[in-house]
PDB file of N, CA and C in Angstrom:
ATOM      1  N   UNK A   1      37.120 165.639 -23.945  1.00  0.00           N
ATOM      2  CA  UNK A   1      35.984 165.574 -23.022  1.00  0.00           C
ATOM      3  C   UNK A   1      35.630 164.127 -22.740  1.00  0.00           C
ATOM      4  N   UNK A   2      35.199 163.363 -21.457  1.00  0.00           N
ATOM      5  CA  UNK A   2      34.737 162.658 -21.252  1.00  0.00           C
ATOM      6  C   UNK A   2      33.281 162.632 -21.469  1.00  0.00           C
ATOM      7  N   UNK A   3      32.818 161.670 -22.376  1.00  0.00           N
ATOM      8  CA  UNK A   3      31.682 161.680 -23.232  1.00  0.00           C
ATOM      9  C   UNK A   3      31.026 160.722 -21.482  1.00  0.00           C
ATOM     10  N   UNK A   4      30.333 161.338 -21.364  1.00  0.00           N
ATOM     11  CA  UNK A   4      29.208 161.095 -20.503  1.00  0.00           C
ATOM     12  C   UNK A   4      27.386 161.158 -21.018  1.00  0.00           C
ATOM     13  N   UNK A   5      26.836 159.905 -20.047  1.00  0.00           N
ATOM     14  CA  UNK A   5      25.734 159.530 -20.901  1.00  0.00           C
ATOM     15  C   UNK A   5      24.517 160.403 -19.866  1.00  0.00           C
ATOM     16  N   UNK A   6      23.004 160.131 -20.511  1.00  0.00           N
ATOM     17  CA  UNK A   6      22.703 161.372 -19.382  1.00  0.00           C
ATOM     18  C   UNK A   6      22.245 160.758 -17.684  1.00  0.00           C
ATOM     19  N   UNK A   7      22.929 159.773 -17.785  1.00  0.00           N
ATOM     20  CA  UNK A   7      22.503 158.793 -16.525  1.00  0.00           C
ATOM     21  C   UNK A   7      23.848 158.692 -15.338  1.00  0.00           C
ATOM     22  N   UNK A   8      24.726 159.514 -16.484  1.00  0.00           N
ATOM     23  CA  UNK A   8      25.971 159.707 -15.588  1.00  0.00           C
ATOM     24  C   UNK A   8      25.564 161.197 -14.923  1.00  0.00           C
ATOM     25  N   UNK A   9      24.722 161.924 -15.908  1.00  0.00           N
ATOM     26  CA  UNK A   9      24.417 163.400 -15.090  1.00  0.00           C
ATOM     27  C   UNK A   9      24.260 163.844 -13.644  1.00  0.00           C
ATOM     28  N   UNK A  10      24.925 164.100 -13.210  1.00  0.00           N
ATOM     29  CA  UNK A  10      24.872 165.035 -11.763  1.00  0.00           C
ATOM     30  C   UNK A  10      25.425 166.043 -11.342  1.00  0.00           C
ATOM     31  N   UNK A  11      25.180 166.676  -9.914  1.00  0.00           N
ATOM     32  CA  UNK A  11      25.429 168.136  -9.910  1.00  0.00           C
ATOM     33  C   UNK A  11      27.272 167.794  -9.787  1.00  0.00           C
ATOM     34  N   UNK A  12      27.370 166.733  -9.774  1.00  0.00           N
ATOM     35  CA  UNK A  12      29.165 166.624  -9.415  1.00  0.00           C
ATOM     36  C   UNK A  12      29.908 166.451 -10.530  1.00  0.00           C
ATOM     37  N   UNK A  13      28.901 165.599 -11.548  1.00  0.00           N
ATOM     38  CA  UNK A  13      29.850 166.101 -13.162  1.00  0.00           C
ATOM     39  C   UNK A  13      29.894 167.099 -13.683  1.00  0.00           C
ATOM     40  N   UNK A  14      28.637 167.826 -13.262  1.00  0.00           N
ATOM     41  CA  UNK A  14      28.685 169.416 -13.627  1.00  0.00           C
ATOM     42  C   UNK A  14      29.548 170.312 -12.762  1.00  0.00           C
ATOM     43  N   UNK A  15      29.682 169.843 -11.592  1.00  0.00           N
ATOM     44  CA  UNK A  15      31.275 170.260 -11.111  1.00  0.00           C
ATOM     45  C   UNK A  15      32.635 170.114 -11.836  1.00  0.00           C
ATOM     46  N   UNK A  16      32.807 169.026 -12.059  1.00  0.00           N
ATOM     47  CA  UNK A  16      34.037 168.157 -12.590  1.00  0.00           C
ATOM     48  C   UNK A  16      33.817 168.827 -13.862  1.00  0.00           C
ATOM     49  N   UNK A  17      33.118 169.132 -14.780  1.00  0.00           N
ATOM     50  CA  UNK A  17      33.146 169.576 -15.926  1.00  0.00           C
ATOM     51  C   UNK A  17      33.398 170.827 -16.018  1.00  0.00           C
ATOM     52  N   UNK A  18      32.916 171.442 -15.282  1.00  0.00           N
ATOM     53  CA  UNK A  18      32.837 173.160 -15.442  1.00  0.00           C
ATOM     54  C   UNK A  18      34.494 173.706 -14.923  1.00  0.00           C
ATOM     55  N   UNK A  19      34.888 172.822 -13.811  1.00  0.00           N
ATOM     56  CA  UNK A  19      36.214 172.991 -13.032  1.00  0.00           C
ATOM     57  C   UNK A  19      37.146 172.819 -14.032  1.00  0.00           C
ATOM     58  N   UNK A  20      36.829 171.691 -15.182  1.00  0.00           N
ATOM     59  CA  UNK A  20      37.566 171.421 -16.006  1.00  0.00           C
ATOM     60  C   UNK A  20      37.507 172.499 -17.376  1.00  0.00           C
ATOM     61  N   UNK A  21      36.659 173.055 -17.447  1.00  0.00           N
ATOM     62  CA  UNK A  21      36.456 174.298 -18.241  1.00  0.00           C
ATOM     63  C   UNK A  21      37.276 175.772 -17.932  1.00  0.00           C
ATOM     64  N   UNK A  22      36.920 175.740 -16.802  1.00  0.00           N
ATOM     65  CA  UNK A  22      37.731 177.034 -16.335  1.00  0.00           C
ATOM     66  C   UNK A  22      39.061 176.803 -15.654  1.00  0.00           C
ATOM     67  N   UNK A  23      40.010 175.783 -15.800  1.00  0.00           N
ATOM     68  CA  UNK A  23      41.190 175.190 -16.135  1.00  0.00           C
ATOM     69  C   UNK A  23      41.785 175.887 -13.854  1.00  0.00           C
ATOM     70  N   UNK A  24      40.871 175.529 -13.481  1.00  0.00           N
ATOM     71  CA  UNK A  24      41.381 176.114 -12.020  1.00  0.00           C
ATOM     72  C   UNK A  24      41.457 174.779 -10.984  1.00  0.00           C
ATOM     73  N   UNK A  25      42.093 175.215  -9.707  1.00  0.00           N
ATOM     74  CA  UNK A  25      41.515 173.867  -9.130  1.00  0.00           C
ATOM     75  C   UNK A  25      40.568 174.167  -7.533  1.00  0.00           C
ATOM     76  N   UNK A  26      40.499 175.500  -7.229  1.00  0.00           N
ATOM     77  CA  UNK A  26      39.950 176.350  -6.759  1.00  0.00           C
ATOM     78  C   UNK A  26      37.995 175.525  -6.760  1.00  0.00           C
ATOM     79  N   UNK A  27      37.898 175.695  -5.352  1.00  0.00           N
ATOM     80  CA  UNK A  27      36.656 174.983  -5.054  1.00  0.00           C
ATOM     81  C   UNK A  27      35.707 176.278  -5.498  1.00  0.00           C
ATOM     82  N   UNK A  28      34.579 175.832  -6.389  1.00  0.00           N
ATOM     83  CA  UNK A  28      33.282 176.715  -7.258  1.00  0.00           C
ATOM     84  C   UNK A  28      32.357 176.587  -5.894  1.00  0.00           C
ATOM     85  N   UNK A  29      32.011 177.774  -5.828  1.00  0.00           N
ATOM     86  CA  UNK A  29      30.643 177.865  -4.969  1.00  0.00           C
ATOM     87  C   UNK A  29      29.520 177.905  -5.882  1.00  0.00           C
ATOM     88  N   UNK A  30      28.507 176.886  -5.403  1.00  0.00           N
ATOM     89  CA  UNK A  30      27.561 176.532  -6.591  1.00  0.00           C
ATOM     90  C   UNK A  30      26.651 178.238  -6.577  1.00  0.00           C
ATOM     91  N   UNK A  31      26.468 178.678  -5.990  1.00  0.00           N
ATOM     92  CA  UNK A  31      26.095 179.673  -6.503  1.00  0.00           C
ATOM     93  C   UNK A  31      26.847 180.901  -6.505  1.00  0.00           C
ATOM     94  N   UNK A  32      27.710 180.940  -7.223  1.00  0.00           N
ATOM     95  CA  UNK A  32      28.153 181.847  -7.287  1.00  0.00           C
ATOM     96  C   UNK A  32      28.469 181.717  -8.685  1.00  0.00           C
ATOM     97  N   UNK A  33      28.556 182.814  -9.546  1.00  0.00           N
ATOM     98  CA  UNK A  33      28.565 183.485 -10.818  1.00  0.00           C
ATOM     99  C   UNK A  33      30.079 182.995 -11.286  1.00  0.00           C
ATOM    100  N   UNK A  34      29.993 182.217 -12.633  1.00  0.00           N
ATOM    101  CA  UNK A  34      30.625 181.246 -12.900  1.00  0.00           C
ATOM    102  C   UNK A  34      32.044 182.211 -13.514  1.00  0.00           C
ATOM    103  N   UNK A  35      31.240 183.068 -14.783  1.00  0.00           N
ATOM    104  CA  UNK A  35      32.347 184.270 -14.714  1.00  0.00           C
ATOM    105  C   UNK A  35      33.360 184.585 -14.123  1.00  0.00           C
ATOM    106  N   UNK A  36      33.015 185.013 -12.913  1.00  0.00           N
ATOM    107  CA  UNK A  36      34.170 185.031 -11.539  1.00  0.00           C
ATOM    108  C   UNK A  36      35.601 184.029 -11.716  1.00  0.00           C
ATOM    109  N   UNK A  37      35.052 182.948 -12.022  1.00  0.00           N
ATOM    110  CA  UNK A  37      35.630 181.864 -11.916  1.00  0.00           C
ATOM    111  C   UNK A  37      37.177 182.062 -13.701  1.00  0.00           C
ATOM    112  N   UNK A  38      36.576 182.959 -14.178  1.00  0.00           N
ATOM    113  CA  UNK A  38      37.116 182.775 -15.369  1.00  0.00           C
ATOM    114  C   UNK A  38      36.303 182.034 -16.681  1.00  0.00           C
ATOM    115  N   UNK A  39      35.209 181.749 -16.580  1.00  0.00           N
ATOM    116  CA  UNK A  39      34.581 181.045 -17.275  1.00  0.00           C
ATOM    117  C   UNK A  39      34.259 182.334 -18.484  1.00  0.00           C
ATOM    118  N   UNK A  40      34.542 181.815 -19.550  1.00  0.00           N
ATOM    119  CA  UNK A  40      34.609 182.696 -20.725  1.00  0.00           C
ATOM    120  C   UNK A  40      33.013 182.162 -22.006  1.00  0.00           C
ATOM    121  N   UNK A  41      32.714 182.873 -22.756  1.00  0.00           N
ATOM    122  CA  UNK A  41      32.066 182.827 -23.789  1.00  0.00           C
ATOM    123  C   UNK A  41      31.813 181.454 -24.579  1.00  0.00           C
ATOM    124  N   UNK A  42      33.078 181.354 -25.242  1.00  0.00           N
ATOM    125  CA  UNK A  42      33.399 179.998 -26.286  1.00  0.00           C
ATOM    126  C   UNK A  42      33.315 179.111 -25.097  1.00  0.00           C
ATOM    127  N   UNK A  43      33.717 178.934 -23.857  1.00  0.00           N
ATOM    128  CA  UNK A  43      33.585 177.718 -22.837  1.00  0.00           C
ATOM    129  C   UNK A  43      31.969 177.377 -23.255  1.00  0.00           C
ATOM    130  N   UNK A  44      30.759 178.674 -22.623  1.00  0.00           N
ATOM    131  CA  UNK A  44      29.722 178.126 -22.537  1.00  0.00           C
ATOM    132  C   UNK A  44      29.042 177.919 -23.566  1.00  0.00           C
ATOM    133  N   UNK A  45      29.372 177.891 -24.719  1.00  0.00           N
ATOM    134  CA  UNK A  45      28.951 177.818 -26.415  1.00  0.00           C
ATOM    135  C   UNK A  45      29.468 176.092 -26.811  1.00  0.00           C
ATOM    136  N   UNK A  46      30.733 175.833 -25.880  1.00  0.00           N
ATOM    137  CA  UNK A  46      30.960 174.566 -26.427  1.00  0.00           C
ATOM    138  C   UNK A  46      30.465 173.622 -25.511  1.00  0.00           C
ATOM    139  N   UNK A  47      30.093 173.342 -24.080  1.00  0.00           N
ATOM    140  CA  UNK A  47      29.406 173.183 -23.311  1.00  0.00           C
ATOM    141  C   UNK A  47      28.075 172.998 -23.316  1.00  0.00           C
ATOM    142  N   UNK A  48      27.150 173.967 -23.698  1.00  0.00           N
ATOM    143  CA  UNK A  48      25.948 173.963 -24.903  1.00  0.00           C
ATOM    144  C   UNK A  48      25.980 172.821 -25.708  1.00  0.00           C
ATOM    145  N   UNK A  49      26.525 172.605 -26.730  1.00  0.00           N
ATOM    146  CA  UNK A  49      27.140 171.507 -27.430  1.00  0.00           C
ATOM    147  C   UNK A  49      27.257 170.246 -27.074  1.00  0.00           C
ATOM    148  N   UNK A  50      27.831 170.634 -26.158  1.00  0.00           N
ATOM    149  CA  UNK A  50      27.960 168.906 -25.318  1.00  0.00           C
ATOM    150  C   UNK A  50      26.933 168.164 -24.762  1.00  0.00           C
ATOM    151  N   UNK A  51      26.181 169.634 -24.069  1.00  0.00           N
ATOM    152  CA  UNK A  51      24.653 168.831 -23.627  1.00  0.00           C
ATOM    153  C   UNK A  51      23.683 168.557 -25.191  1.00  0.00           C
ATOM    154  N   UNK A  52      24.187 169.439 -25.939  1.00  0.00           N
ATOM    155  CA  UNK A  52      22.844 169.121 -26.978  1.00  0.00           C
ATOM    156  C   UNK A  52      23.131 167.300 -28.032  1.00  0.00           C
ATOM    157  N   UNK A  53      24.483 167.224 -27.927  1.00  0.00           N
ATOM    158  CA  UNK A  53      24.878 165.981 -28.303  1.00  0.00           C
ATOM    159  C   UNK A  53      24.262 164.833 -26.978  1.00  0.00           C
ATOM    160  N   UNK A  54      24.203 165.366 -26.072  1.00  0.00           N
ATOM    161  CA  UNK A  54      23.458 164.021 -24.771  1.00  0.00           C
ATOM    162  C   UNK A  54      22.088 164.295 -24.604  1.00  0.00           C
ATOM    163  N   UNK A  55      21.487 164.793 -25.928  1.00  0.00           N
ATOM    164  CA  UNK A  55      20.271 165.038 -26.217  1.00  0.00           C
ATOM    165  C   UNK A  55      19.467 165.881 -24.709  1.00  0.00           C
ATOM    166  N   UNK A  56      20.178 166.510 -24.584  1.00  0.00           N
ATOM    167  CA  UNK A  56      19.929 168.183 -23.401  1.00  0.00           C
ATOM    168  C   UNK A  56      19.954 169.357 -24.108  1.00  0.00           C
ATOM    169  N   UNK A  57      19.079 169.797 -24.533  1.00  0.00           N
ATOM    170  CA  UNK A  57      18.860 171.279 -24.760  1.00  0.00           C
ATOM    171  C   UNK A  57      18.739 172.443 -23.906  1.00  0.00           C
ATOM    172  N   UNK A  58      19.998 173.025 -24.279  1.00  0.00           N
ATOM    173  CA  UNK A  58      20.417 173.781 -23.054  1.00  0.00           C
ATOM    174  C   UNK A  58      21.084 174.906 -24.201  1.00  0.00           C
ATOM    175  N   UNK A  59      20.324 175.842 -24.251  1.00  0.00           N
ATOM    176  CA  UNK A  59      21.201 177.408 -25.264  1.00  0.00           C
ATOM    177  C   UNK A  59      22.253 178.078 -24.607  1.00  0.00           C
ATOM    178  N   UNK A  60      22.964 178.632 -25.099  1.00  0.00           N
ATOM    179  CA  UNK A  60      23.806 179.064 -25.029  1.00  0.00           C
ATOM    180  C   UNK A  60      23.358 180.215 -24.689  1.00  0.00           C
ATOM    181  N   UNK A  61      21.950 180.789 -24.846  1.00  0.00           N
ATOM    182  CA  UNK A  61      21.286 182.327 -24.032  1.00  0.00           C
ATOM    183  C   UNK A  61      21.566 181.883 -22.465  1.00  0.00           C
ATOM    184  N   UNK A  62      20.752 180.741 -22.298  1.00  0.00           N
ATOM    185  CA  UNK A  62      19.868 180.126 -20.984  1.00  0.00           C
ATOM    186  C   UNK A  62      21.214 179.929 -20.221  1.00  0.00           C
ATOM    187  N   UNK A  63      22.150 178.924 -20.320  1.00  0.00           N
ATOM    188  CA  UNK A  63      23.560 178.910 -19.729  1.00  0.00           C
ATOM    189  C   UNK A  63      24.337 180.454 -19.178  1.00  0.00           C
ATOM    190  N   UNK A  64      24.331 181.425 -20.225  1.00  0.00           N
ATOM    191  CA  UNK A  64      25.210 182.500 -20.179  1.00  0.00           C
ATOM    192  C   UNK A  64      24.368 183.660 -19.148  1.00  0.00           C
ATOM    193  N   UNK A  65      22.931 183.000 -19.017  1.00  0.00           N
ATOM    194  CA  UNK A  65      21.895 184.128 -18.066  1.00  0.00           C
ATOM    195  C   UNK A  65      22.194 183.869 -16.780  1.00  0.00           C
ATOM    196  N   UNK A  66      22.637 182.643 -16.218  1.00  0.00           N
ATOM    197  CA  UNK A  66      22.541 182.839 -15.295  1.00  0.00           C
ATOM    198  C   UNK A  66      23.428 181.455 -14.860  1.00  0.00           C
ATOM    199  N   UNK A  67      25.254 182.085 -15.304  1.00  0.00           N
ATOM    200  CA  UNK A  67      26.213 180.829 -15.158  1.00  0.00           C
ATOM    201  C   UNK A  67      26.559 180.517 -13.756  1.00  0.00           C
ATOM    202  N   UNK A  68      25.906 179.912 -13.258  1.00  0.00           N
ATOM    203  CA  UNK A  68      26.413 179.715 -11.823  1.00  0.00           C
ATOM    204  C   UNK A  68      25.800 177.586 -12.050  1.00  0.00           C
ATOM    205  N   UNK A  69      26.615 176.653 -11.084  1.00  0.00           N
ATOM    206  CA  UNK A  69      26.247 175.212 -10.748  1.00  0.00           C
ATOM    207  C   UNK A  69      25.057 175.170 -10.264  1.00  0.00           C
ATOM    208  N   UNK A  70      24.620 175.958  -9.373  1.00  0.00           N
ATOM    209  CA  UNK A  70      23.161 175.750  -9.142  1.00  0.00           C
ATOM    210  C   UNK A  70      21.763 176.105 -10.057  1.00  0.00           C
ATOM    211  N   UNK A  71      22.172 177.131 -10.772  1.00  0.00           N
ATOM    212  CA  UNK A  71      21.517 177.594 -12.350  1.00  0.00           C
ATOM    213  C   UNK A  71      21.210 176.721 -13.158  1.00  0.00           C
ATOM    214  N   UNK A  72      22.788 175.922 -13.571  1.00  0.00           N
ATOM    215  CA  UNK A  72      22.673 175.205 -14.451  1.00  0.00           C
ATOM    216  C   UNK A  72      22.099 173.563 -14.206  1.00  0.00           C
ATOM    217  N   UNK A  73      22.346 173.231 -12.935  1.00  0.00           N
ATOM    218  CA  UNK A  73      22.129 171.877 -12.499  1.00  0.00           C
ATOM    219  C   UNK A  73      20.581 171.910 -12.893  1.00  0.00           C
ATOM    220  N   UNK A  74      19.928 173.257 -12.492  1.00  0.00           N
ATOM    221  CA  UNK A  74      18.299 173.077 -12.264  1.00  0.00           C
ATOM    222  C   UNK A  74      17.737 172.821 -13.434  1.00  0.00           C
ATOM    223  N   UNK A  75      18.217 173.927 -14.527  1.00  0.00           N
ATOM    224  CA  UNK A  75      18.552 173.419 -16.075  1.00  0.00           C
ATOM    225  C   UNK A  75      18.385 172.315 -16.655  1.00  0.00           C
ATOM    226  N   UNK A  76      19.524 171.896 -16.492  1.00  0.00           N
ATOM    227  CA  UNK A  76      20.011 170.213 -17.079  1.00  0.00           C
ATOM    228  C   UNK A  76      18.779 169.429 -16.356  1.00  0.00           C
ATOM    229  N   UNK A  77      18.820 169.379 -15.071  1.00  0.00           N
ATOM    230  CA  UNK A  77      18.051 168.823 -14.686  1.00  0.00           C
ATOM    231  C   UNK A  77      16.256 168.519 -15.170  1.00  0.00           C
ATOM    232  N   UNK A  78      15.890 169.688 -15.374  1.00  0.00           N
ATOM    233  CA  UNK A  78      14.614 169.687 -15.642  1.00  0.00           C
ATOM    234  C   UNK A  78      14.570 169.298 -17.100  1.00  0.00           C
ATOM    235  N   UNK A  79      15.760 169.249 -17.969  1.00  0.00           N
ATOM    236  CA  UNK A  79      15.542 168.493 -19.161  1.00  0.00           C
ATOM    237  C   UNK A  79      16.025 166.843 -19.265  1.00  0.00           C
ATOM    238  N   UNK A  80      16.308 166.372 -18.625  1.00  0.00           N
ATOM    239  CA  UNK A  80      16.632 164.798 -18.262  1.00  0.00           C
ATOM    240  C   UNK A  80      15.755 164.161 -18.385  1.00  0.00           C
TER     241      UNK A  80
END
């Protein structure tokens, strides 16, 4: 993973990251249900992780409720 700081945060690393999660190269419609995409369980558990190490608290409930880029951007966002 490219360790990113939270000043690198945007809705385009959360592109670049998530694209890189679900191993596709297939353009994500930000709202659309990330699942779809192939996005699996352990992805959003380790992901979780990553934000909670860039001091973002982000659960692994809250992520998996409602996996879509625009969900999560608002997310991340409001904890920055």
């Amino acid at each position: 993973m490219d360790s990113a700081e939270k000043t690198d945060l945007s809705p385009e690393w959360l592109a670049s990251r998530v694209a890189a999660m679900i191993e596709d190269d297939c353009e994500i419609e930000p709202g659309e249900n990330l699942v779809l995409y192939g996005l699996d369980s352990i992805a959003v558990m380790t992901f979780s992780s990553e934000l909670k190490q860039m001091g973002i608290e982000a659960s692994f409930e809250e992520l998996a409720r409602e996996p879509s880029l625009d969900n999560w951007w608002a997310l991340i966002s409001s904890r920055l």
